[in-house]
C-alpha atoms as a PDB file:
ATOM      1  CA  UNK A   1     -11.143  48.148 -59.859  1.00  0.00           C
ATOM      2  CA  UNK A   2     -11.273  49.146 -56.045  1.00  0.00           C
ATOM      3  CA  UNK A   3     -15.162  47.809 -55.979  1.00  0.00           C
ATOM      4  CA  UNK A   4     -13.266  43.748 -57.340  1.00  0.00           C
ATOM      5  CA  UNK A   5     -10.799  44.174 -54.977  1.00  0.00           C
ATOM      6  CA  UNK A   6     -13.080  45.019 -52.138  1.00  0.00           C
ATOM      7  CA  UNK A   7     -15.359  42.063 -53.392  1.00  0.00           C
ATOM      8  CA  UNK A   8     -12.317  39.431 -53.909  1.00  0.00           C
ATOM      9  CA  UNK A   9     -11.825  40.315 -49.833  1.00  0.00           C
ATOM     10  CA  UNK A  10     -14.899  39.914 -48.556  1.00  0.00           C
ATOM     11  CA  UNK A  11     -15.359  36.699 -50.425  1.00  0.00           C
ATOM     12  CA  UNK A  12     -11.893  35.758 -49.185  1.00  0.00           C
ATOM     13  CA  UNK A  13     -12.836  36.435 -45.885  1.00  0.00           C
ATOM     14  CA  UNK A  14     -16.164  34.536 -45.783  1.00  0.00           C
ATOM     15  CA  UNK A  15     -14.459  31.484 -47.324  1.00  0.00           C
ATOM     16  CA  UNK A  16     -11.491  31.855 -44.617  1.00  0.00           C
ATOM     17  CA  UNK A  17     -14.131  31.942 -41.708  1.00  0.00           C
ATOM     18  CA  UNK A  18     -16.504  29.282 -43.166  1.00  0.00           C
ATOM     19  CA  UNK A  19     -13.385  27.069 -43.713  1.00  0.00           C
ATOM     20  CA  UNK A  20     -12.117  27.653 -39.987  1.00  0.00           C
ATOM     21  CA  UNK A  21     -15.755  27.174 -38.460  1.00  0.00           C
ATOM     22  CA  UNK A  22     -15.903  23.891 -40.644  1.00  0.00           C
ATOM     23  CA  UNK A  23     -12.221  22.810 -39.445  1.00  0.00           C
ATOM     24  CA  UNK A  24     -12.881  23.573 -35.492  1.00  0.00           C
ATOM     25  CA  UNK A  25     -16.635  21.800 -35.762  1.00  0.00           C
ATOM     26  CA  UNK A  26     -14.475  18.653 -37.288  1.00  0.00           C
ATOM     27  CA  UNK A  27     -11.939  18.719 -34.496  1.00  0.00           C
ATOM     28  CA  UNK A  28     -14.230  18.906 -31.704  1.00  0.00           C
ATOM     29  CA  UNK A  29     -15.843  15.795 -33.518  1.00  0.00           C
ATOM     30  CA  UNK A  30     -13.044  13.612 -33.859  1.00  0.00           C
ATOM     31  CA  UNK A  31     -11.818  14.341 -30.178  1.00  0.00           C
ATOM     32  CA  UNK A  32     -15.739  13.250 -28.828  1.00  0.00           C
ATOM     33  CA  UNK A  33     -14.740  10.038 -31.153  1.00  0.00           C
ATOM     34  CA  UNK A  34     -11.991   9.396 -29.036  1.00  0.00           C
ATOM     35  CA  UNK A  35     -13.119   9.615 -25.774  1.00  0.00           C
ATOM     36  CA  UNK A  36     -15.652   7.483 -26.916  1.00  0.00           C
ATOM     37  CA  UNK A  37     -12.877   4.682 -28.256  1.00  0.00           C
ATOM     38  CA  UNK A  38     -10.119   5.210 -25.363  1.00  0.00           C
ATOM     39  CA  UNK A  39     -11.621   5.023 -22.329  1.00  0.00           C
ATOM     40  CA  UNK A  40     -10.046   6.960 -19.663  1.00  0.00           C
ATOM     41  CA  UNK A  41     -10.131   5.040 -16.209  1.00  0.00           C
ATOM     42  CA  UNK A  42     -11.155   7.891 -13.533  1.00  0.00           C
ATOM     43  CA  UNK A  43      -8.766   7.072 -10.567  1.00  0.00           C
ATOM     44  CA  UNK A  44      -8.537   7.270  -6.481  1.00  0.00           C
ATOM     45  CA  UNK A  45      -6.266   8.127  -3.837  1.00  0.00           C
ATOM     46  CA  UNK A  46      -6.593   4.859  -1.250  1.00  0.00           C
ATOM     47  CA  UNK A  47      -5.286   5.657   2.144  1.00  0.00           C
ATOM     48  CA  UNK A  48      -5.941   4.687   5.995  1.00  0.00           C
ATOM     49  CA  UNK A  49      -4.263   3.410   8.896  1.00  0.00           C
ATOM     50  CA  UNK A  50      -3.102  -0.063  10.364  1.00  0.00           C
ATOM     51  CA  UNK A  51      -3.401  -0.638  14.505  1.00  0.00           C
ATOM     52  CA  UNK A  52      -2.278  -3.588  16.386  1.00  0.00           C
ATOM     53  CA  UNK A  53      -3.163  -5.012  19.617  1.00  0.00           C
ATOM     54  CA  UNK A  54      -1.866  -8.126  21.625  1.00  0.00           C
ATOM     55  CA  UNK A  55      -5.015 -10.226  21.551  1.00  0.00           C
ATOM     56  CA  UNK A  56      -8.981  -9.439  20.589  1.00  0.00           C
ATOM     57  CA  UNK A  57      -9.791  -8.888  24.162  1.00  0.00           C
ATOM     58  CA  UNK A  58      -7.408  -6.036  24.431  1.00  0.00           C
ATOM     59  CA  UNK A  59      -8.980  -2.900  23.927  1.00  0.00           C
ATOM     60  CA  UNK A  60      -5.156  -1.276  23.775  1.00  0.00           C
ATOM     61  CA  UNK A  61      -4.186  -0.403  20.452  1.00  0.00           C
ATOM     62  CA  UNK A  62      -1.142   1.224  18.922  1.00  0.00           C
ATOM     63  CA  UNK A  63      -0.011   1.905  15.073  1.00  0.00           C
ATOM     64  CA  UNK A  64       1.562  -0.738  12.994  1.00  0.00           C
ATOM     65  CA  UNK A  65       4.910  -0.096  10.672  1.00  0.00           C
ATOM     66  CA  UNK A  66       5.692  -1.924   8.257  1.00  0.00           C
ATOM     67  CA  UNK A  67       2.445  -3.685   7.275  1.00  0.00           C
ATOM     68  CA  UNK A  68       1.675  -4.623   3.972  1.00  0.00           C
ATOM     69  CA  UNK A  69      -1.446  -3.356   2.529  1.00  0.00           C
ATOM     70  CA  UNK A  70      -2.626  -4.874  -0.848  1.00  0.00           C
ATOM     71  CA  UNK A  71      -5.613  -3.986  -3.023  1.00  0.00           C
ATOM     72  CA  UNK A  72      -6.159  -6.576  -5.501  1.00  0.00           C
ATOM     73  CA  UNK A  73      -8.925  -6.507  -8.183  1.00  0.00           C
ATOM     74  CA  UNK A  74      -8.468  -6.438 -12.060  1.00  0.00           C
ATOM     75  CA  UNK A  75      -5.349  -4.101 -11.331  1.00  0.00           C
ATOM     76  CA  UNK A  76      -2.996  -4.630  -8.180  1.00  0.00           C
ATOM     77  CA  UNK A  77      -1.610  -2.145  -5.917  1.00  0.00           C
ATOM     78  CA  UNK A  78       0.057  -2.195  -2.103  1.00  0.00           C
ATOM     79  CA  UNK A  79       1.957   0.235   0.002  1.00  0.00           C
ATOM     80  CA  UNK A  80       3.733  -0.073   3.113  1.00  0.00           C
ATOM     81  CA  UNK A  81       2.498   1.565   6.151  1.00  0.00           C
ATOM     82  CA  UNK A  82       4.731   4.119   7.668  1.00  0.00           C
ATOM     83  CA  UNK A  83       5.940   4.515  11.090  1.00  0.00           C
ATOM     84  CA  UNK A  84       2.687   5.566  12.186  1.00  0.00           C
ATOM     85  CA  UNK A  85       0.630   2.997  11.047  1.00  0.00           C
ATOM     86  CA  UNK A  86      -1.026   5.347   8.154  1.00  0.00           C
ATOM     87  CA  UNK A  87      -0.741   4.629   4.225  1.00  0.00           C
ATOM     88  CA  UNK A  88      -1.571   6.029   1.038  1.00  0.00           C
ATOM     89  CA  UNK A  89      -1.613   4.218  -2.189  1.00  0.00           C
ATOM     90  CA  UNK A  90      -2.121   6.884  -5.227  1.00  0.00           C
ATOM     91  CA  UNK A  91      -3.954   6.684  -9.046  1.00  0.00           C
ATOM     92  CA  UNK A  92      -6.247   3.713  -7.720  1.00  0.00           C
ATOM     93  CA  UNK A  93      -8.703   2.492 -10.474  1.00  0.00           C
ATOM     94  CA  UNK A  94     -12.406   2.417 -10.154  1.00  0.00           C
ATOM     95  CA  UNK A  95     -13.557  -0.809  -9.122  1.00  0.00           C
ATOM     96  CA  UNK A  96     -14.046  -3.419  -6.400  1.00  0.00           C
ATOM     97  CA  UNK A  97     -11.026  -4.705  -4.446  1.00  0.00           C
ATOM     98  CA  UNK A  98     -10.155  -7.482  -2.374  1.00  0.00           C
ATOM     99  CA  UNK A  99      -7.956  -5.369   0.333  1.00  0.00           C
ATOM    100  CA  UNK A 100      -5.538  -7.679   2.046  1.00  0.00           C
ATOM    101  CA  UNK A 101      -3.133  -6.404   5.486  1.00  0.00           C
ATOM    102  CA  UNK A 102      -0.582  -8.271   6.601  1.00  0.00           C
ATOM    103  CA  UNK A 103       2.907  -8.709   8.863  1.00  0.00           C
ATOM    104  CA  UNK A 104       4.604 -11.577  10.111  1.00  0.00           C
ATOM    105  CA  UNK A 105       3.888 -12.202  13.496  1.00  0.00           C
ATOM    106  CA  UNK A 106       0.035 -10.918  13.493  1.00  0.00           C
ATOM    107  CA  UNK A 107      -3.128 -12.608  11.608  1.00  0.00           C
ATOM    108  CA  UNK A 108      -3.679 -10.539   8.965  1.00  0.00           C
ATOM    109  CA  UNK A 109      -7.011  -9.171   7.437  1.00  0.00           C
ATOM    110  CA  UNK A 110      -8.814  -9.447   4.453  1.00  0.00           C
ATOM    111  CA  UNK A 111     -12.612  -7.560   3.706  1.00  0.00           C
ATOM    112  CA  UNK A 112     -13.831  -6.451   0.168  1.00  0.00           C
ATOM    113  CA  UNK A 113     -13.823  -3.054  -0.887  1.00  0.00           C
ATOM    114  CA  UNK A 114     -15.209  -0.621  -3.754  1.00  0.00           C
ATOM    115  CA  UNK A 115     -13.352   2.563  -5.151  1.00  0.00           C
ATOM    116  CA  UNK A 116     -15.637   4.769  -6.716  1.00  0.00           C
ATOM    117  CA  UNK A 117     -14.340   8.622  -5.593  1.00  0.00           C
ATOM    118  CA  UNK A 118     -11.822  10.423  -5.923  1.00  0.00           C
ATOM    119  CA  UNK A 119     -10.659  10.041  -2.321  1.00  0.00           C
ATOM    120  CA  UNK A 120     -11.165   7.307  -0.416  1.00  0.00           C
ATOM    121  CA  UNK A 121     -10.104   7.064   3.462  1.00  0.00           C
ATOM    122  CA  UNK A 122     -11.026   3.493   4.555  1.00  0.00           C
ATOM    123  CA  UNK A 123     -11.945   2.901   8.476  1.00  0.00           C
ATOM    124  CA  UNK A 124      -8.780   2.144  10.668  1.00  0.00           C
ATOM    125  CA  UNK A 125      -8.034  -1.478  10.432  1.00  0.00           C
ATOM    126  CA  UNK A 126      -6.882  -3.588  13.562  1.00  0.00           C
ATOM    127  CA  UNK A 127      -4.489  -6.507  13.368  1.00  0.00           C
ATOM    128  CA  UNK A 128      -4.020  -9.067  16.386  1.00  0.00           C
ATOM    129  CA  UNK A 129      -0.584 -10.672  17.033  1.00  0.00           C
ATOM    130  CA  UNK A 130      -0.329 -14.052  16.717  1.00  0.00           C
ATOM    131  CA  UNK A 131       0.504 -16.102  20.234  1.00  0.00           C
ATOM    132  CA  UNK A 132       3.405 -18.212  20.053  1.00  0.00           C
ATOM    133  CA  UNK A 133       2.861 -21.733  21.476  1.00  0.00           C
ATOM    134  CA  UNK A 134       5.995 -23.047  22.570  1.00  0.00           C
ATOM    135  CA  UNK A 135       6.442 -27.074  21.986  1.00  0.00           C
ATOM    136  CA  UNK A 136       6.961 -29.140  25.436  1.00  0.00           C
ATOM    137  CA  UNK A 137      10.953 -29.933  25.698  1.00  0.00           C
ATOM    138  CA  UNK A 138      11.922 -32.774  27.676  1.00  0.00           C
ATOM    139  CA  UNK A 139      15.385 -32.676  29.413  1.00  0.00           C
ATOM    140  CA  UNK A 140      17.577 -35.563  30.025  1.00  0.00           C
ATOM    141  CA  UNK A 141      18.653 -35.316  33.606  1.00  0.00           C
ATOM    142  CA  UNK A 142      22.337 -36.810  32.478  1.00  0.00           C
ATOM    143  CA  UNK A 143      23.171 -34.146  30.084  1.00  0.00           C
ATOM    144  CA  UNK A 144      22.746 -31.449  33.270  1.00  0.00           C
ATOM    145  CA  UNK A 145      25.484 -33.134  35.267  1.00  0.00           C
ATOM    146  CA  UNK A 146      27.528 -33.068  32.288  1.00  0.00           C
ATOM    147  CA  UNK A 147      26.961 -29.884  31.647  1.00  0.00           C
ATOM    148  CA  UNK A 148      27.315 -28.570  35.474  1.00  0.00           C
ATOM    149  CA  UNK A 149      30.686 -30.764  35.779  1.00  0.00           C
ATOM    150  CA  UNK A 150      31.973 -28.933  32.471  1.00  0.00           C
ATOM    151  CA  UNK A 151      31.298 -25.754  34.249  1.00  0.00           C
ATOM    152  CA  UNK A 152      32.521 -26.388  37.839  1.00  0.00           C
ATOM    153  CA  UNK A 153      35.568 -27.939  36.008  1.00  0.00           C
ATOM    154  CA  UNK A 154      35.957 -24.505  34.355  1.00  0.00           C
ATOM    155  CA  UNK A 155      35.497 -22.496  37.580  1.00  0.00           C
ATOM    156  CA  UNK A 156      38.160 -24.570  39.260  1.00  0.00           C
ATOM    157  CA  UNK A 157      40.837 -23.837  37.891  1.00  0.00           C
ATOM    158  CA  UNK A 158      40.355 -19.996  37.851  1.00  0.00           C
ATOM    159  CA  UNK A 159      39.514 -19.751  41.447  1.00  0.00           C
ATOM    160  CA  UNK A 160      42.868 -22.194  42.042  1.00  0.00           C
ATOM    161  CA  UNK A 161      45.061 -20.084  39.857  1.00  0.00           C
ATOM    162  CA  UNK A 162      43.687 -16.132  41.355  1.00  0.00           C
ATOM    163  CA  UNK A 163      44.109 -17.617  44.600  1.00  0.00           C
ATOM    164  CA  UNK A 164      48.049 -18.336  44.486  1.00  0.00           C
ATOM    165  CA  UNK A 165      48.837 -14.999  42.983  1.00  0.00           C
ATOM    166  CA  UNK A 166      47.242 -13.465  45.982  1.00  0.00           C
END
């Protein structure tokens, strides 16, 4: 009786471990299957830092907040650049990348990039302001008189009326 029991045990035991082997081998197959089907994009911190200067001859630079700095490829991303000029835009996807930086007031720039590490610290980028060309205004020499009679017409009468309370 002890010998069957001790037989019925090992059997038990060999089926048990066979069984488990056989489950963990199918697991590890099915989880290979999906990587294979789901694809996984493998993704990049994006970060560098926007300068300004008053016009291309000027060899003066100094950070620029509030610039917008796009990336735009088969996914989109932009940031803001902080008060030092510097950005970061996180979880980046592989790929290639228009980058675009802009801000009112300065011509903005545009180069093509490619993401392809984990970290990715692009080369400072310099935007020029834009010079404002003021418009010739011509001034109709009758609408001065008017307008220094309206004001000597104002004066009058307070230096007239501060006079005879002195």
């Amino acid at each position: 009786m002890k010998q069957k029991i001790l037989l019925i045990c090992i059997i038990g035991i060999f089926l048990t471990t066979g069984l488990t082997t056989s489950a963990l081998a199918k697991e590890e197959n099915i989880n290979e299957n999906i990587n294979e089907i789901c694809y996984i994009p493998e993704t990049s911190m994006v970060s560098g830092s926007v300068y300004w200067r008053s016009s291309p001859d000027n060899p003066v630079v100094a950070p620029l907040p509030d610039a917008l700095v796009q990336l735009i490829g088969v996914s989109c991303y932009s940031a803001y650049t902080a008060s030092n000029g510097e950005f970061t835009i996180s979880d980046v996807n592989y790929g290639s990348y228009t980058i675009k930086v802009s801000k009112e007031g300065y011509n903005s720039y545009e180069d093509n990039i490619i993401i392809n590490e984990p970290t990715v610290n692009l080369d400072p980028i310099t935007l020029v302001r834009k010079k404002i060309v003021a418009e010739p205004v011509e001034i109709e020499p009758e609408l001065v008189i008017q307008n220094q009679q309206i004001i000597q017409q104002a004066i009058i009468p307070i230096t007239q009326s501060q006079h005879s309370n002195l």
